[in-house]
N, C-alpha and C. Protein backbone atom coordinates (compact mmCIF):
# COMPACT_ATOMS: atom_id res chain seq x y z
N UNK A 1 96.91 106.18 65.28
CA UNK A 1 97.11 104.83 64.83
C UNK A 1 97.17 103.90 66.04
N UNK A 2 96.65 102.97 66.08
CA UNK A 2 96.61 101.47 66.69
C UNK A 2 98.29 101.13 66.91
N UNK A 3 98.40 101.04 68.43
CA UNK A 3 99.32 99.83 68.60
C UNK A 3 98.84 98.41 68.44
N UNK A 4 100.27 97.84 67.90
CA UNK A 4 100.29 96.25 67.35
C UNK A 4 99.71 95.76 68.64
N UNK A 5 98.36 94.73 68.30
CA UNK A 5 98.39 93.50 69.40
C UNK A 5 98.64 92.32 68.62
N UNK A 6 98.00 91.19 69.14
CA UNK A 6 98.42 89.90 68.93
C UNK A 6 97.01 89.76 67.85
N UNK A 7 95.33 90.48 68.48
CA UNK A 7 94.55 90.50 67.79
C UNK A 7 94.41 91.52 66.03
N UNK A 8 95.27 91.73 66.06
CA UNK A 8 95.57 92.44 64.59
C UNK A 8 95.23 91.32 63.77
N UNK A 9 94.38 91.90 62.65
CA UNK A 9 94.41 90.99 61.46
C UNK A 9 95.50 91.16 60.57
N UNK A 10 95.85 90.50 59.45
CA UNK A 10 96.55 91.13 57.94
C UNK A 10 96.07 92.10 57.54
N UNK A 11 94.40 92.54 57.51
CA UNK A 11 94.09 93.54 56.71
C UNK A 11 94.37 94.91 57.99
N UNK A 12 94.04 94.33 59.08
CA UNK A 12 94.27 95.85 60.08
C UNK A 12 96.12 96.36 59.90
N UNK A 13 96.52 95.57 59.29
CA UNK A 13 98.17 95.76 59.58
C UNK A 13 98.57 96.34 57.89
N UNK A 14 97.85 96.04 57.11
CA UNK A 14 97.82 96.25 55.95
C UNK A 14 97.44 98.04 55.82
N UNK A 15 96.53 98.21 56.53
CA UNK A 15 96.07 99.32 56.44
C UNK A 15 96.68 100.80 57.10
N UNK A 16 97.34 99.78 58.51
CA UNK A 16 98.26 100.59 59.04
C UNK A 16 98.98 100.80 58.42
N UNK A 17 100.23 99.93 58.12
CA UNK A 17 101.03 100.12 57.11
C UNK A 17 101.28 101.13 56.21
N UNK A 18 99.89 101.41 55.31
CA UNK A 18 99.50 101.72 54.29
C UNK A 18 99.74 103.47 54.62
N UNK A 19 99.22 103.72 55.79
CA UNK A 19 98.80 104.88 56.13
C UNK A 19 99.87 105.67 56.88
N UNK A 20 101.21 104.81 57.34
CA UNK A 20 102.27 105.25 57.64
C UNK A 20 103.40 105.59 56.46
N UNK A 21 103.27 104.88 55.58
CA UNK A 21 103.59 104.90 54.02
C UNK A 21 103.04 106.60 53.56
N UNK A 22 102.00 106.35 53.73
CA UNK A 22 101.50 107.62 52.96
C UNK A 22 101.64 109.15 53.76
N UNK A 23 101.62 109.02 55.12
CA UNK A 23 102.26 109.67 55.69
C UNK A 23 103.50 110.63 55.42
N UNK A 24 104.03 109.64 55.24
CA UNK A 24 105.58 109.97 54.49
C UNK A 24 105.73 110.49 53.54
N UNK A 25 105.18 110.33 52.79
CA UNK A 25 105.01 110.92 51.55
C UNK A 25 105.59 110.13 50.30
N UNK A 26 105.44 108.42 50.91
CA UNK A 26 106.11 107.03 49.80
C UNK A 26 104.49 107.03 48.80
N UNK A 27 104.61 106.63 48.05
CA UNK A 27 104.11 105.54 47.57
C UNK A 27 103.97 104.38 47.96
N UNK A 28 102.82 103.90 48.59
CA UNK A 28 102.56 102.66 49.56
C UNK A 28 102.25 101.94 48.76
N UNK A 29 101.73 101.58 47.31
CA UNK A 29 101.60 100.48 46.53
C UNK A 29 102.98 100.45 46.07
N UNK A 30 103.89 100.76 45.32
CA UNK A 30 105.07 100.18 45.66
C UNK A 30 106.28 99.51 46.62
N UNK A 31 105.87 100.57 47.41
CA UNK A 31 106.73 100.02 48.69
C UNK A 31 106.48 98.51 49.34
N UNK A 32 104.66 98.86 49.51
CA UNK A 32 104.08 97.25 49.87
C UNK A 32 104.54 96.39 48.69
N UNK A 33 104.62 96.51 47.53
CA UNK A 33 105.28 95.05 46.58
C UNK A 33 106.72 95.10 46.76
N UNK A 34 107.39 96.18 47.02
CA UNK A 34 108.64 95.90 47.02
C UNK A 34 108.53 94.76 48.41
N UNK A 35 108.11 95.28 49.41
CA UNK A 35 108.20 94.40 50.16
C UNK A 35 107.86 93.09 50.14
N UNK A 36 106.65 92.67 49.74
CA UNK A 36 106.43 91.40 49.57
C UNK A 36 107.38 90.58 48.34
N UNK A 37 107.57 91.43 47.51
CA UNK A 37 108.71 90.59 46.62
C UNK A 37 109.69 90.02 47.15
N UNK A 38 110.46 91.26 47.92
CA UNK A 38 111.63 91.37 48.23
C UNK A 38 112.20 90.21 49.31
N UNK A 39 111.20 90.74 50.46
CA UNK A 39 110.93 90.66 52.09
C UNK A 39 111.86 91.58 52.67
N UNK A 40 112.34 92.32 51.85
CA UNK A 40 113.35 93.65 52.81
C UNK A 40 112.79 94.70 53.36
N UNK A 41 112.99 94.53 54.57
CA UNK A 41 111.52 95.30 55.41
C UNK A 41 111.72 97.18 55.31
N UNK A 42 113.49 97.11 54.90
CA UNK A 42 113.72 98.85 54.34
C UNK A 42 112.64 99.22 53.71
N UNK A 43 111.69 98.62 52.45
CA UNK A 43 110.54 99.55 51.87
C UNK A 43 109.58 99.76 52.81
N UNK A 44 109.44 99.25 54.27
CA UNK A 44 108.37 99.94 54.78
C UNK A 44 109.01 100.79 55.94
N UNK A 45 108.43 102.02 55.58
CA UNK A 45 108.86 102.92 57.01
C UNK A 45 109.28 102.43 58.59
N UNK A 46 109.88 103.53 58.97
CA UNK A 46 109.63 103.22 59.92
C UNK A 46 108.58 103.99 61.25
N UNK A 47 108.43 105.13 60.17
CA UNK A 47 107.47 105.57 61.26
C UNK A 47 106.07 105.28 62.22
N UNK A 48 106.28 105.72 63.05
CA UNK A 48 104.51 104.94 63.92
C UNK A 48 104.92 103.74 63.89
N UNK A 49 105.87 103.15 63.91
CA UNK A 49 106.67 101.43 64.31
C UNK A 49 105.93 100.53 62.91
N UNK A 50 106.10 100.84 61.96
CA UNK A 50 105.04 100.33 60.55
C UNK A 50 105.94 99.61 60.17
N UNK A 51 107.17 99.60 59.95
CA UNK A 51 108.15 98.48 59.90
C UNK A 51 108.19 97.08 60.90
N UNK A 52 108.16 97.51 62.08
CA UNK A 52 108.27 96.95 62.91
C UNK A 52 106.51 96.04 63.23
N UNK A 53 105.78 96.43 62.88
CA UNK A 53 104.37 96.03 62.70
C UNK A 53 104.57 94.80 61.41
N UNK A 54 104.57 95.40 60.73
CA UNK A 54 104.72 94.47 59.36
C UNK A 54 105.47 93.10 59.12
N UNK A 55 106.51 93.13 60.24
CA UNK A 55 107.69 92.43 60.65
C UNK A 55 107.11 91.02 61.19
N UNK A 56 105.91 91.24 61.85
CA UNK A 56 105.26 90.57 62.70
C UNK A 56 104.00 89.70 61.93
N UNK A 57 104.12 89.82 60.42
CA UNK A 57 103.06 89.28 59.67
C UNK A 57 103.36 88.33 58.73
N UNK A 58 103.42 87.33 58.97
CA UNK A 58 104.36 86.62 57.56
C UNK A 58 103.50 87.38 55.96
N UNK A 59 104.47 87.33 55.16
CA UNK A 59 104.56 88.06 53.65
C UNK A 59 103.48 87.09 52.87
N UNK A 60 103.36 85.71 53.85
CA UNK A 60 102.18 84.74 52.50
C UNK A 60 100.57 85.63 53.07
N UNK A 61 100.85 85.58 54.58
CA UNK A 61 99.30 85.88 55.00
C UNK A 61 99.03 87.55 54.52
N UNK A 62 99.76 88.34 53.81
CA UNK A 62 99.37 89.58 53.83
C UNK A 62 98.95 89.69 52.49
N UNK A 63 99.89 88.34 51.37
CA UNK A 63 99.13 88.23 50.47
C UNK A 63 98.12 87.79 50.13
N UNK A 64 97.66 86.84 51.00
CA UNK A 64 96.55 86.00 51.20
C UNK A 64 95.34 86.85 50.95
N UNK A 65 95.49 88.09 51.91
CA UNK A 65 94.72 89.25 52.64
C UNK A 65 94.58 89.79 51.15
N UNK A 66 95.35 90.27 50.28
CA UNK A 66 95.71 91.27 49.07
C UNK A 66 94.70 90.26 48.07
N UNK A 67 94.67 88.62 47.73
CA UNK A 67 93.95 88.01 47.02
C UNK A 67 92.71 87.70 47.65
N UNK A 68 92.09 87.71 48.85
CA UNK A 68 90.85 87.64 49.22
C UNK A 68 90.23 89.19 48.87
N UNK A 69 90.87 90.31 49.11
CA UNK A 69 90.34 90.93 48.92
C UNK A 69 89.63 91.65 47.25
N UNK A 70 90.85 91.26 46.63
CA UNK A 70 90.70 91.10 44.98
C UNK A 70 89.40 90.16 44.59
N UNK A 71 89.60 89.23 45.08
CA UNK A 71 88.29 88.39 45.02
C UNK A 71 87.47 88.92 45.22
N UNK A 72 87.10 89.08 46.25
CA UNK A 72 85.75 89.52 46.73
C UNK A 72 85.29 90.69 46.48
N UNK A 73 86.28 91.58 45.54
CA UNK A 73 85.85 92.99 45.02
C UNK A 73 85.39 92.41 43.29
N UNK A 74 85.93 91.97 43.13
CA UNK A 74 85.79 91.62 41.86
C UNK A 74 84.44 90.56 41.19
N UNK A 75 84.03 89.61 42.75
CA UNK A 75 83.01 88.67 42.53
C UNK A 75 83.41 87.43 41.58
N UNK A 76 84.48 87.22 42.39
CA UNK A 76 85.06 86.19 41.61
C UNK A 76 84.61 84.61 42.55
N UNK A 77 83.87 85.14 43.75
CA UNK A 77 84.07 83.86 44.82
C UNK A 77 82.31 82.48 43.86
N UNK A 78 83.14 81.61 44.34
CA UNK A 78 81.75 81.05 44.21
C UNK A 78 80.43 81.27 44.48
């Protein structure tokens, strides 16, 4: 896994995230909503610093990331 830079996107941090989650043996689609609901950074691990990564992303831009990507899978864009 990638250490955090400054050039990280939402989706590269999303993915990390995702994959330190699963690691573990969480459920990373819950954990990621608990988190964004919540903002209590306890649902994301801490392993491979994935807490501490996540920490560093505000909760609007990761949703931002979560609805562009819905979009654009779905062909919803203009």
């Amino acid at each position: 896994m990638l250490p955090y830079d400054e050039s990280m996107s939402a989706e590269d941090v999303i993915k990390y995230v995702y994959a330190a989650l699963k690691a573990k043996g969480h459920d990373p689609i819950m954990q990621i909503v608990g988190y964004l609901i919540s903002g209590d950074p306890t649902y994301i691990t801490s392993y491979n610093n994935a807490r501490s990564l996540v920490s560093r992303v505000e909760r609007d831009e990761l949703l931002e990331e979560f609805v562009r990507f819905y979009v654009a899978k779905n062909h919803l864009e203009d």
